[in-house]
Protein backbone atom coordinates (compact mmCIF):
# COMPACT_ATOMS: atom_id res chain seq x y z
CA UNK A 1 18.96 -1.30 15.10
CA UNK A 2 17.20 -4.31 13.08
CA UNK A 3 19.00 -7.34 13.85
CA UNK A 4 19.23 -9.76 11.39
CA UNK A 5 20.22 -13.35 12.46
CA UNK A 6 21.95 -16.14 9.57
CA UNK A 7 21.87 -19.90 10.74
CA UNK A 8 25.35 -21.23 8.33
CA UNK A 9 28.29 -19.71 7.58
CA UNK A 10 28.32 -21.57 3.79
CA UNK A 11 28.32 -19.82 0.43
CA UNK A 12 24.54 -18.80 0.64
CA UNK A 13 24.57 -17.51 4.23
CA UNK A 14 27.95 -15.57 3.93
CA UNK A 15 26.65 -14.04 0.49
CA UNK A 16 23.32 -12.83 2.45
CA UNK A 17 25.48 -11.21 5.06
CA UNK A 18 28.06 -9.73 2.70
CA UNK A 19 25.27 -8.25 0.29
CA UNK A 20 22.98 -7.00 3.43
CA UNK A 21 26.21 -4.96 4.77
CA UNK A 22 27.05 -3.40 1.33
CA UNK A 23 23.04 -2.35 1.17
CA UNK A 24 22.70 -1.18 5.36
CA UNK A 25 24.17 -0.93 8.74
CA UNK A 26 22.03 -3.58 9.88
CA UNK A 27 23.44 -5.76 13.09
CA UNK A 28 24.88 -9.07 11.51
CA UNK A 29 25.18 -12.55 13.60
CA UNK A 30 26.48 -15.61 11.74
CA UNK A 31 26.52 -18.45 13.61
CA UNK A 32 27.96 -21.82 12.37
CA UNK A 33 28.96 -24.80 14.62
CA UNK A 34 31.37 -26.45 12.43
CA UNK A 35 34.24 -23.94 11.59
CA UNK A 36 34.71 -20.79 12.91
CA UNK A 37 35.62 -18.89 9.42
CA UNK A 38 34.08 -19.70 6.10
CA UNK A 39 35.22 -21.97 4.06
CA UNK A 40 35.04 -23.32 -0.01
CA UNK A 41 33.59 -26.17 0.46
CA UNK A 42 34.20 -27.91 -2.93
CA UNK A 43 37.98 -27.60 -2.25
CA UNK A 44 37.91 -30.14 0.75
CA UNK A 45 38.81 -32.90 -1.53
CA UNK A 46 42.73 -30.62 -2.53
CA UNK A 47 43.12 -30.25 1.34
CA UNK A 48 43.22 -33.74 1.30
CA UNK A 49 44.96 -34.50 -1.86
CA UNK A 50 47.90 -32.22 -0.78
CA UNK A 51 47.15 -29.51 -3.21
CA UNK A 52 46.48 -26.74 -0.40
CA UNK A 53 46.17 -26.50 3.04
CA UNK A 54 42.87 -26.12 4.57
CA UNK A 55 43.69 -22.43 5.46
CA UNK A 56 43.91 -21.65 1.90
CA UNK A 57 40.35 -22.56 1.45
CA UNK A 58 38.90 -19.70 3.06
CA UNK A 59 38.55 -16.74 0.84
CA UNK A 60 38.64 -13.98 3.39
CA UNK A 61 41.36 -13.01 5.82
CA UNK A 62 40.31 -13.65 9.65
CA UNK A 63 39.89 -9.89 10.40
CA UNK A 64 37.36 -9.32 7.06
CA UNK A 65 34.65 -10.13 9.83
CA UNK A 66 35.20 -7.37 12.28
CA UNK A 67 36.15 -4.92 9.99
CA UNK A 68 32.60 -5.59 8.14
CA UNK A 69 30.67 -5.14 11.52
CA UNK A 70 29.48 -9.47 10.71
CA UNK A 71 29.69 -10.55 14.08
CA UNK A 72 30.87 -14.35 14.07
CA UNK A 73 29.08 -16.78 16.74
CA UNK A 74 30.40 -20.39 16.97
CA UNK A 75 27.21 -22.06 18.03
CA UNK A 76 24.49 -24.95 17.48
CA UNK A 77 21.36 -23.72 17.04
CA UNK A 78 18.51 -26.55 18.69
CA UNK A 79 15.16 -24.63 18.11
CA UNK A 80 13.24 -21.87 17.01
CA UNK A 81 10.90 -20.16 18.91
CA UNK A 82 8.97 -18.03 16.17
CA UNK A 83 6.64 -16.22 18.28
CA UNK A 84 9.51 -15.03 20.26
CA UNK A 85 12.00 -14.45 17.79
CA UNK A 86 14.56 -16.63 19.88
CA UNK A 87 16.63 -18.90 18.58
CA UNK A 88 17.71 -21.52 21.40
CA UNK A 89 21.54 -22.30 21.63
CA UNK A 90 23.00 -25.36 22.93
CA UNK A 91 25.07 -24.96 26.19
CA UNK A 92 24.58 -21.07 25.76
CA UNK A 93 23.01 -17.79 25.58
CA UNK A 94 19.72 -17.75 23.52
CA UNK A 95 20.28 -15.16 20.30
CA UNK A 96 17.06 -12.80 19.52
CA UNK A 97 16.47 -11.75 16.02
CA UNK A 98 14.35 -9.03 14.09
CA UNK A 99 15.07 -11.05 10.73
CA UNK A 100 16.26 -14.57 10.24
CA UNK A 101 18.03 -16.69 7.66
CA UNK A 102 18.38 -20.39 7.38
CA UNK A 103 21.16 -21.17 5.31
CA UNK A 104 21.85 -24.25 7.09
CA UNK A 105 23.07 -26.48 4.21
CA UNK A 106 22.89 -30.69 3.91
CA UNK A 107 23.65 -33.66 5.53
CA UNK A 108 24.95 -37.28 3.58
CA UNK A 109 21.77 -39.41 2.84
CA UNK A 110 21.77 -42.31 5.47
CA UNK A 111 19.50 -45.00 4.33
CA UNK A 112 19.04 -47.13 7.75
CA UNK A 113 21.81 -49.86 6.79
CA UNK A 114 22.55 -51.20 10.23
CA UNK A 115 26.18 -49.83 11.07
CA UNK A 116 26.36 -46.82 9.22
CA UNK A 117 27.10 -44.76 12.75
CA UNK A 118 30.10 -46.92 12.98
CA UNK A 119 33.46 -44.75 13.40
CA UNK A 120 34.73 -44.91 9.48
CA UNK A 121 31.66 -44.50 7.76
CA UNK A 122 30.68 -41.00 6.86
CA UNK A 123 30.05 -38.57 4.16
CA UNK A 124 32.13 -35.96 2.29
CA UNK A 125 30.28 -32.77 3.68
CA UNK A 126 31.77 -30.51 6.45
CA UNK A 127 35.33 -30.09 8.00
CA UNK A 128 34.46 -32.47 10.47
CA UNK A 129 34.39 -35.16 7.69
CA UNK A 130 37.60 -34.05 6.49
CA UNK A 131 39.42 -34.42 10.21
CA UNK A 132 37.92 -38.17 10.14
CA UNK A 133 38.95 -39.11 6.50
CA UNK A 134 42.27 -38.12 7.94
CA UNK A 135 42.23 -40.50 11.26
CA UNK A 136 40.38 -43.41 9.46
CA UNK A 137 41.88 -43.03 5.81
CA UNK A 138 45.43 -41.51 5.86
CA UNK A 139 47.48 -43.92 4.40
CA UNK A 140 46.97 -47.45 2.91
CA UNK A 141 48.79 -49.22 5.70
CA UNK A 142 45.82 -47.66 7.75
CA UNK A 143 42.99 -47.99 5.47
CA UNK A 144 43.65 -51.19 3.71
CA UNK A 145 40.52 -50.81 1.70
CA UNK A 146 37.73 -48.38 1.01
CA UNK A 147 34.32 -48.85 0.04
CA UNK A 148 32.55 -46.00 -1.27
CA UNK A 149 28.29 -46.58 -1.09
CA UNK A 150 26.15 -44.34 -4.25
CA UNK A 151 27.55 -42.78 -7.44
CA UNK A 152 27.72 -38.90 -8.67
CA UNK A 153 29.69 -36.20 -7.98
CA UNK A 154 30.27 -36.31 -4.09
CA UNK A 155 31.14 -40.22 -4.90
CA UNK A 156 33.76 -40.09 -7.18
CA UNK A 157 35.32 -36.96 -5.78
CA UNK A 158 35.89 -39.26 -2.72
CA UNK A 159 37.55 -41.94 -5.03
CA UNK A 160 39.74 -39.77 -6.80
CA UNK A 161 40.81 -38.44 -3.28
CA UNK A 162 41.24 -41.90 -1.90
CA UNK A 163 43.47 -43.39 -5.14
CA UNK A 164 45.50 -40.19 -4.38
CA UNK A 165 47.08 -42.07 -1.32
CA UNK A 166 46.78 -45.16 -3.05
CA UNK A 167 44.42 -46.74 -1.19
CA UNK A 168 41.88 -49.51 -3.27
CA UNK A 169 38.56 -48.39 -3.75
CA UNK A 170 35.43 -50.43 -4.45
CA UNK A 171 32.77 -48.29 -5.76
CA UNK A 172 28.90 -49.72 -5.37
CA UNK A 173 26.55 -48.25 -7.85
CA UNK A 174 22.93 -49.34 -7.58
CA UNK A 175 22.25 -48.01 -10.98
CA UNK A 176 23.21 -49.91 -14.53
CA UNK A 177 25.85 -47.22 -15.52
CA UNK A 178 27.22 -44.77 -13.44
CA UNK A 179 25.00 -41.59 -12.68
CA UNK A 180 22.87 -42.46 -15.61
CA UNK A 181 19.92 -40.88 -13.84
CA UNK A 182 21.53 -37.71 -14.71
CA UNK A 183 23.68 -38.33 -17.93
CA UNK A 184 22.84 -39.78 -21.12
CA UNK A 185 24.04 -43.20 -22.20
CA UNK A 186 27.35 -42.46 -23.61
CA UNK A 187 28.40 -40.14 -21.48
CA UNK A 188 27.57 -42.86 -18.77
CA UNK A 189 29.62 -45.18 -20.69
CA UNK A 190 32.43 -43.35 -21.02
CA UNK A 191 32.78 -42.24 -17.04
CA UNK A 192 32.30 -46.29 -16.39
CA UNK A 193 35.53 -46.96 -18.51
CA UNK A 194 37.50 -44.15 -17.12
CA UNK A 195 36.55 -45.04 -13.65
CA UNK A 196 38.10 -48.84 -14.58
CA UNK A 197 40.66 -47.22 -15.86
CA UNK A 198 41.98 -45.27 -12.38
CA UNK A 199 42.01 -48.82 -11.17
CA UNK A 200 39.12 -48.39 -9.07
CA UNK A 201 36.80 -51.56 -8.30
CA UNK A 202 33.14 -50.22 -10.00
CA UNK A 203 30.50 -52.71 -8.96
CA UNK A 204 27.33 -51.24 -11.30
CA UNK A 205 23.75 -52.62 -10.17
CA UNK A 206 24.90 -53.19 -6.98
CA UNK A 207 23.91 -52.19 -3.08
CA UNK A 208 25.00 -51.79 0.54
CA UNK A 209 22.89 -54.40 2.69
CA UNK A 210 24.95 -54.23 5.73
CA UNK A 211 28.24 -52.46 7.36
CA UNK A 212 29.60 -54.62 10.13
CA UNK A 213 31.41 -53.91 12.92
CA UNK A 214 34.88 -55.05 14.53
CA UNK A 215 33.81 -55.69 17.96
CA UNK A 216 34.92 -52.30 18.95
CA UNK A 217 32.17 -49.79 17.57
CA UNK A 218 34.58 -49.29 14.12
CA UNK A 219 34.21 -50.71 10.69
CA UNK A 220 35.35 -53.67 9.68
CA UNK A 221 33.88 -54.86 6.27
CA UNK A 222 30.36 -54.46 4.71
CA UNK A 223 27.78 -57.11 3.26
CA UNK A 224 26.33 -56.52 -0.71
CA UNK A 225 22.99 -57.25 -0.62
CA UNK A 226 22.73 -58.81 -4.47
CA UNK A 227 25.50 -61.49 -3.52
CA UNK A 228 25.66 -61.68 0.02
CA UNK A 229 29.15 -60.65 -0.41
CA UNK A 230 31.56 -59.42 2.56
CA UNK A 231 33.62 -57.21 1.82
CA UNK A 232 36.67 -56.26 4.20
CA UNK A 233 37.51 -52.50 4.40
CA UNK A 234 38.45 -49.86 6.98
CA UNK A 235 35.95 -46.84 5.66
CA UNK A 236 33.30 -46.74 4.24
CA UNK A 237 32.27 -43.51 2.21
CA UNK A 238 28.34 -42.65 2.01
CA UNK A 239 27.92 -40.47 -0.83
CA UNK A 240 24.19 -41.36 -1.91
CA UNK A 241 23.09 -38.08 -1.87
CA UNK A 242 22.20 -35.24 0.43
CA UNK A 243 19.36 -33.81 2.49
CA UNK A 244 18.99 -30.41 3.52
CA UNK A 245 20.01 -30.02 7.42
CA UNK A 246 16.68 -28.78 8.96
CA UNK A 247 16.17 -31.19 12.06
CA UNK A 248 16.48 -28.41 14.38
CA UNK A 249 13.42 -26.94 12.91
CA UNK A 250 11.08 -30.14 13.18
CA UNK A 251 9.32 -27.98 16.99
CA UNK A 252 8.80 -25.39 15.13
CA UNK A 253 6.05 -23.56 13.05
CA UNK A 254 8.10 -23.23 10.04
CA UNK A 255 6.34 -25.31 7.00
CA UNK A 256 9.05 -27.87 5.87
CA UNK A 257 8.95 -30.50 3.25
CA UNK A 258 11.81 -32.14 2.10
CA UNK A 259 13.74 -28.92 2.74
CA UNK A 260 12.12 -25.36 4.53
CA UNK A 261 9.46 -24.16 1.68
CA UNK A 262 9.78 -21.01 0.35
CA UNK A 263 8.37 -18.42 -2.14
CA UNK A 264 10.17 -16.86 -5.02
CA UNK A 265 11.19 -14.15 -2.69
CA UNK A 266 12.71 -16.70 -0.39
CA UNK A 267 10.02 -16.02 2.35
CA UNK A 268 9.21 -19.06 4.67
CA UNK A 269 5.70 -19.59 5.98
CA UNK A 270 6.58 -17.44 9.08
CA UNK A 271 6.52 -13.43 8.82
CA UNK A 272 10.72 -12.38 9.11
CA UNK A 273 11.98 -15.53 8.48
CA UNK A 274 13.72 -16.99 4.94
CA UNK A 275 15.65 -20.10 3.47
CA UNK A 276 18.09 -20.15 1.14
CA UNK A 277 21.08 -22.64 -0.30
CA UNK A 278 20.83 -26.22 -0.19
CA UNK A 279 18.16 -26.31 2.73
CA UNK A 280 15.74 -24.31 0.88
CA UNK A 281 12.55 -26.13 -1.28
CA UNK A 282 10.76 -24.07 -3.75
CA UNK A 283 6.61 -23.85 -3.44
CA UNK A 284 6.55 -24.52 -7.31
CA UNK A 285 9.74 -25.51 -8.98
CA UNK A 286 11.33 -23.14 -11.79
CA UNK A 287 11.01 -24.28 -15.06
CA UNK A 288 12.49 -27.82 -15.10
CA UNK A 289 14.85 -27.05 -11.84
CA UNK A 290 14.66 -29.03 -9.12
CA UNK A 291 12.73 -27.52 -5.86
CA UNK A 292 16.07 -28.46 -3.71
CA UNK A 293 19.01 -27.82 -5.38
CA UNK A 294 22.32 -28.18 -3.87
CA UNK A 295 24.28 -26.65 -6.31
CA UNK A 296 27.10 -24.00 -4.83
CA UNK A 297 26.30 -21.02 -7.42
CA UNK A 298 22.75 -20.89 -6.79
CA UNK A 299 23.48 -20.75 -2.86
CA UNK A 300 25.74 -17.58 -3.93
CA UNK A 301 22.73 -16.49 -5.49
CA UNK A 302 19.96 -16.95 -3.40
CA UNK A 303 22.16 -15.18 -0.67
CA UNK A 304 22.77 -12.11 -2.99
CA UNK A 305 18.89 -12.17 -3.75
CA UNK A 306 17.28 -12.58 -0.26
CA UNK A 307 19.83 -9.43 0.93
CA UNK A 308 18.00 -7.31 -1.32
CA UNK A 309 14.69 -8.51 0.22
CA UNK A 310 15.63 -7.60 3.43
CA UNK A 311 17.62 -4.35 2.83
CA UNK A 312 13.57 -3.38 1.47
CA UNK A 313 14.40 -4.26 -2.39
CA UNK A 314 11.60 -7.36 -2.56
CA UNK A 315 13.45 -9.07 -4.74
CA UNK A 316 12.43 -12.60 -6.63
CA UNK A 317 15.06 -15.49 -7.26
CA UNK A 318 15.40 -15.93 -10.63
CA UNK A 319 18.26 -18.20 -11.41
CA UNK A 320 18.06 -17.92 -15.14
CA UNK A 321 19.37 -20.94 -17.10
CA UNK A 322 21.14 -24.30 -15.60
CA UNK A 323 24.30 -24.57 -15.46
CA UNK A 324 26.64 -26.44 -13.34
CA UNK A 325 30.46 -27.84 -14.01
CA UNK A 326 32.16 -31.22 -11.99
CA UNK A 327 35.47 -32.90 -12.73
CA UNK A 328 35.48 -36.90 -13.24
CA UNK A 329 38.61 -37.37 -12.14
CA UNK A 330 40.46 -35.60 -14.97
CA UNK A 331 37.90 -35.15 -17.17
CA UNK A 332 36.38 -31.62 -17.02
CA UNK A 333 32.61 -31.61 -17.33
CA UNK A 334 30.24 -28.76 -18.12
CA UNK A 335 26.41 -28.49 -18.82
CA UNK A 336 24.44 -25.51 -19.89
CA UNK A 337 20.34 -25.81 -20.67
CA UNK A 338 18.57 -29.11 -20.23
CA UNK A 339 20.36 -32.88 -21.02
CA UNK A 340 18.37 -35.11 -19.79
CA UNK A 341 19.32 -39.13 -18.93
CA UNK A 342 17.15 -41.64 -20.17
CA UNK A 343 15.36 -41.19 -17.11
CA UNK A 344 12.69 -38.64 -16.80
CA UNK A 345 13.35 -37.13 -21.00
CA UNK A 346 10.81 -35.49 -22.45
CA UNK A 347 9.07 -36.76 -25.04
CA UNK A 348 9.90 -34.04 -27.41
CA UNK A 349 13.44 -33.91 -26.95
CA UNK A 350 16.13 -34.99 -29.64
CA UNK A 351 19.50 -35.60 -28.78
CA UNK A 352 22.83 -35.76 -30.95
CA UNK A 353 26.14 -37.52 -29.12
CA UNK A 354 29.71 -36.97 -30.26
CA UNK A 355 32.72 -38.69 -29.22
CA UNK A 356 36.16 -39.03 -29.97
CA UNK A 357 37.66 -42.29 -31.08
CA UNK A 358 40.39 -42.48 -28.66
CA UNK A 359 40.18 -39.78 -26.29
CA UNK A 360 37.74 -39.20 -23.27
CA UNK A 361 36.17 -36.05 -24.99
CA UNK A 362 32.90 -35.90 -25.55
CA UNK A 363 29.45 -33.77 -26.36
CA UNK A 364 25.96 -34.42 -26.04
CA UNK A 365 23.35 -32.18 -27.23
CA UNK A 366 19.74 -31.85 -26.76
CA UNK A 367 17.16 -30.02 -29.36
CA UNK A 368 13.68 -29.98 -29.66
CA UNK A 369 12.36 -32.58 -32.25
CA UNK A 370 9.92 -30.29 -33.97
CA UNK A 371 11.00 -26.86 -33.66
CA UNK A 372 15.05 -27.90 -33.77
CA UNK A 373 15.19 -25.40 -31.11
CA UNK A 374 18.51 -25.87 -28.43
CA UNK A 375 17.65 -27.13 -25.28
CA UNK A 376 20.84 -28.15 -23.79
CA UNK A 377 24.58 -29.25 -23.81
CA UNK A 378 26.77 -31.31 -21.55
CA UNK A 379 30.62 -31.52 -22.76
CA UNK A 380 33.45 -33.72 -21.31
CA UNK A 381 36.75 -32.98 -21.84
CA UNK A 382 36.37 -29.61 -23.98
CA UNK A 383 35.97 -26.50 -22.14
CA UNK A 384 33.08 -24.07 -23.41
CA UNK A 385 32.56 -20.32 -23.02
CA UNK A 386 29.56 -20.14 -20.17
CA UNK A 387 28.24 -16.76 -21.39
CA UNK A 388 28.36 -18.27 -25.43
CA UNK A 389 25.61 -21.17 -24.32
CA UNK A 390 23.42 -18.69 -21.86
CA UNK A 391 23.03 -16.39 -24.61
CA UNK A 392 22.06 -19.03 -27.48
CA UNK A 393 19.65 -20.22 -25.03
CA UNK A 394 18.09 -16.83 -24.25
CA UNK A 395 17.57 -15.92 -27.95
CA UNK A 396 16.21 -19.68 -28.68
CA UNK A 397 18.73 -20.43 -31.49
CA UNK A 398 18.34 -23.51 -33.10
CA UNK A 399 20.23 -26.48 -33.52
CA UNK A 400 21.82 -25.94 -36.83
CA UNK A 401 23.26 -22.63 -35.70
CA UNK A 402 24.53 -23.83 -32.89
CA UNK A 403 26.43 -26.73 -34.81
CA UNK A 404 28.06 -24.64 -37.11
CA UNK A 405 29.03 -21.81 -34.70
CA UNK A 406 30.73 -24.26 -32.27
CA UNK A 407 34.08 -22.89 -32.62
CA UNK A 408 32.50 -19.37 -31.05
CA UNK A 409 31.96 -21.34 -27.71
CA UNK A 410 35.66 -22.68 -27.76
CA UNK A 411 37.20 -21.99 -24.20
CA UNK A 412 40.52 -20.78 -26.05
CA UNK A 413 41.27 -21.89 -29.79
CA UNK A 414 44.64 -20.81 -29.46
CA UNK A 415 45.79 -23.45 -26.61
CA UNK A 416 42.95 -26.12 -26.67
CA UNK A 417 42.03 -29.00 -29.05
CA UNK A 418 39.80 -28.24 -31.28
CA UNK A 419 36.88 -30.53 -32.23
CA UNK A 420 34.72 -28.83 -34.33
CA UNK A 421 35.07 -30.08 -38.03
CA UNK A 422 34.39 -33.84 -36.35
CA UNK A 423 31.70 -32.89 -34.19
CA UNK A 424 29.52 -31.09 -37.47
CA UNK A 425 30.30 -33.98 -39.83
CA UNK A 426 29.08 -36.41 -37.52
CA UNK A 427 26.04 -34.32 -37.29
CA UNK A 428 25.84 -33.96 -40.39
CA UNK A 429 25.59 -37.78 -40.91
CA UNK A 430 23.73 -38.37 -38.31
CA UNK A 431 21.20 -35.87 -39.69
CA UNK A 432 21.46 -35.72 -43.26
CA UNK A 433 22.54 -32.18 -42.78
CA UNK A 434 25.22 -29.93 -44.95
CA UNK A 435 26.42 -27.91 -41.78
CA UNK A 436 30.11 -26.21 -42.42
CA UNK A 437 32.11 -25.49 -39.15
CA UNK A 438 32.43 -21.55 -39.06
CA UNK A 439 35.71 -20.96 -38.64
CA UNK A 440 36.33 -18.17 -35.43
CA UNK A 441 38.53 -15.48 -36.01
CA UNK A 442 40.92 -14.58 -33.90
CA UNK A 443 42.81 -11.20 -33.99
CA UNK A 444 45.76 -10.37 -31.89
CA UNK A 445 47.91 -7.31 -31.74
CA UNK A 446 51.23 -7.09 -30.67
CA UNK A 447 53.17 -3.99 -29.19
CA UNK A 448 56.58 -3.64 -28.59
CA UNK A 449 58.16 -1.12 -26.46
């Protein structure tokens, strides 16, 4: 029986061996070395906050494994031998496989500032960085201060988990506004403000030179390069990033760039062997996606397409169009098509930015300057129907229609604000347009027994 090996037990290596045993009776082996049972990753952060406990993360039962013939092997994986088929285990047994899949993930960015191995300076990844934010950040008589190093979502996640317990948080961006690499100005903006506003310490334009250490291999305050600055504070939170976790594979003959390169069928340069999730690098990116993307739905995905592959349905990844959704502390944010910050926007792209005079709601949406033809939107505080955007995008619609057929994309008219009439006559100004918000119908029916 073909035996079909998964390095990581994450979303895209459980979704492979899920979809592979609804398509065969192949022989399964998962093998993870940081938790036994998979996990949701992205619900770390409500372990800590005291929303759930960390059981309540995983989304299958402890006996789903056996009962699914997945046979569960808590090991670290050191090297490949491809020419073999072996896969060397530390302090064990070495595994053979007919097929194998690394799904091995990322690691937090680490930059070579002298004292980031200290004990209290970490990222926001695995369990194992949960466990530690618990020993070196539990209360604020413990943790006095935190200092969290890069901005995006990992970043502020961490702050809004931290200012749960009440600890202080100082925040170092390098960039001029917070993740403006990614978002456009005044979305930027407005994330700066509400950042203030959760009393957390935002230093913008500002970097990590140093973390220094107590004497006793632990934290103890860090140095800001600009200013020369020291800064007391009992953790320090590395969020600058990630890297896809492939350092076990540097003996090998795999081809590896920044992540293990792949073709659209997920194939790595060695016969019987893929990558998928975060650890994966496309040969030629897709459309304006990134070759490494770290995103949790297109680890599900790529997991679900690469099970097909081997189950002998060749089957290429084809994402289909960007999409991703974060929180900002309590702002809700969402972004179908292609929004680009200042940095990197093409030339022919047009943008139009709403936002509400007092509220922390706002949209920002992107259209081709000659054709008018919707790229893109990212929304803050107003929840949009996924399926409304992906279709608009697929048929091309244009900007106008998209305006005035807002409402259509509301999450729920009946229980949400709704912005529509402000968002189309500021467009309308902005534009010299005549748009009219198209009012969406709504039709219930009641029945009483």
């Amino acid at each position: 029986m073909e035996h079909v090996v998964i390095i990581g037990n994450g979303i895209a290596g459980v979704s492979a061996a899920r979809h592979i045993r609804k398509l065969s009776d192949k022989r399964i082996t998962l093998i993870s070395a940081e938790t036994d049972y998979f996990f949701s990753r992205t619900a770390l952060m409500y372990v800590y906050m005291g929303h759930m406990k960390f059981e309540h993360t995983q989304p299958y039962e402890n006996w789903f494994w056996k009962k699914n013939n997945i046979n569960l092997l808590n090991a670290f994986v050191t090297n490949v031998d491809v020419e073999n088929k072996i896969l060397k285990i530390a302090n064990s047994t070495d595994v053979s496989y007919d097929k194998l899949i690394i799904a091995t993930g990322s690691k937090p960015n680490k930059f070579g500032w002298p004292g980031q191995d200290l004990k209290g300076v970490q990222g926001l990844y695995s369990k194992q960085d949960l466990d530690n934010l618990e020993e070196y950040a539990p209360n604020k008589e413990v943790c006095k201060r935190a200092v969290i190093v890069g901005g995006g979502l990992i970043g502020i996640e961490l702050a809004e988990m931290l200012r749960s317990r009440d600890i202080p948080v100082t925040f170092l961006v390098r960039e001029s506004s917070f993740w403006n690499g990614v978002l456009p100005d005044g979305e930027s903006t407005m994330i700066n403000e509400h950042i203030l506003e959760h009393h957390i310490d935002l230093r913008l334009s500002t970097n990590l030179k140093a973390i220094i250490d107590d004497g006793n291999g632990k934290v103890k305050s860090i140095l800001i390069e600009e200013t020369g600055e020291e800064l007391p504070c009992d953790f320090v939170g590395l969020t600058a990033g990630v890297t896809p976790n492939i350092n076990f594979l540097e003996d090998s003959t795999i081809e590896t760039g920044k992540g293990v390169k792949v073709n659209r069928l997920l194939e790595t340069s060695c016969n019987d062997i893929y990558a998928i999730g975060d650890c994966a690098e496309q040969r030629q990116p897709i459309g304006n996606r990134r070759p490494v993307e770290a995103v949790w739905y297109t680890g599900r995905m790529m997991g679900e397409t690469v099970a097909q592959t081997i189950c002998g349905n060749p089957t290429e990844y084809k994402p289909g169009h960007w999409f991703n959704s974060a929180k900002f502390l309590d702002i809700e944010y969402q972004t179908y098509g292609w929004v680009f910050g200042k940095k990197g926007r093409p030339e022919y792209e047009a943008q139009f930015h709403w936002r509400h005079p007092n509220e922390k709601v706002c949209i920002t949406l992107s259209f081709h300057k000659e054709s008018r033809q919707f790229l893109g939107i990212n929304t803050f505080g107003i929840r949009m129907r996924h399926e409304i955007f992906d279709r608009w995008l697929t048929q091309s619609k244009d900007v106008d229609y998209v305006l005035s057929h807002l409402a259509d994309a509301n999450f729920d008219p009946e229980f949400y604000k709704k912005y529509e009439t402000s968002i189309v006559a500021k467009y309308n100004s902005d534009f010299q347009k005549n748009l009219k918000s198209r009012k969406k119908s709504i039709k219930r029916i009641f029945q009483f027994n």
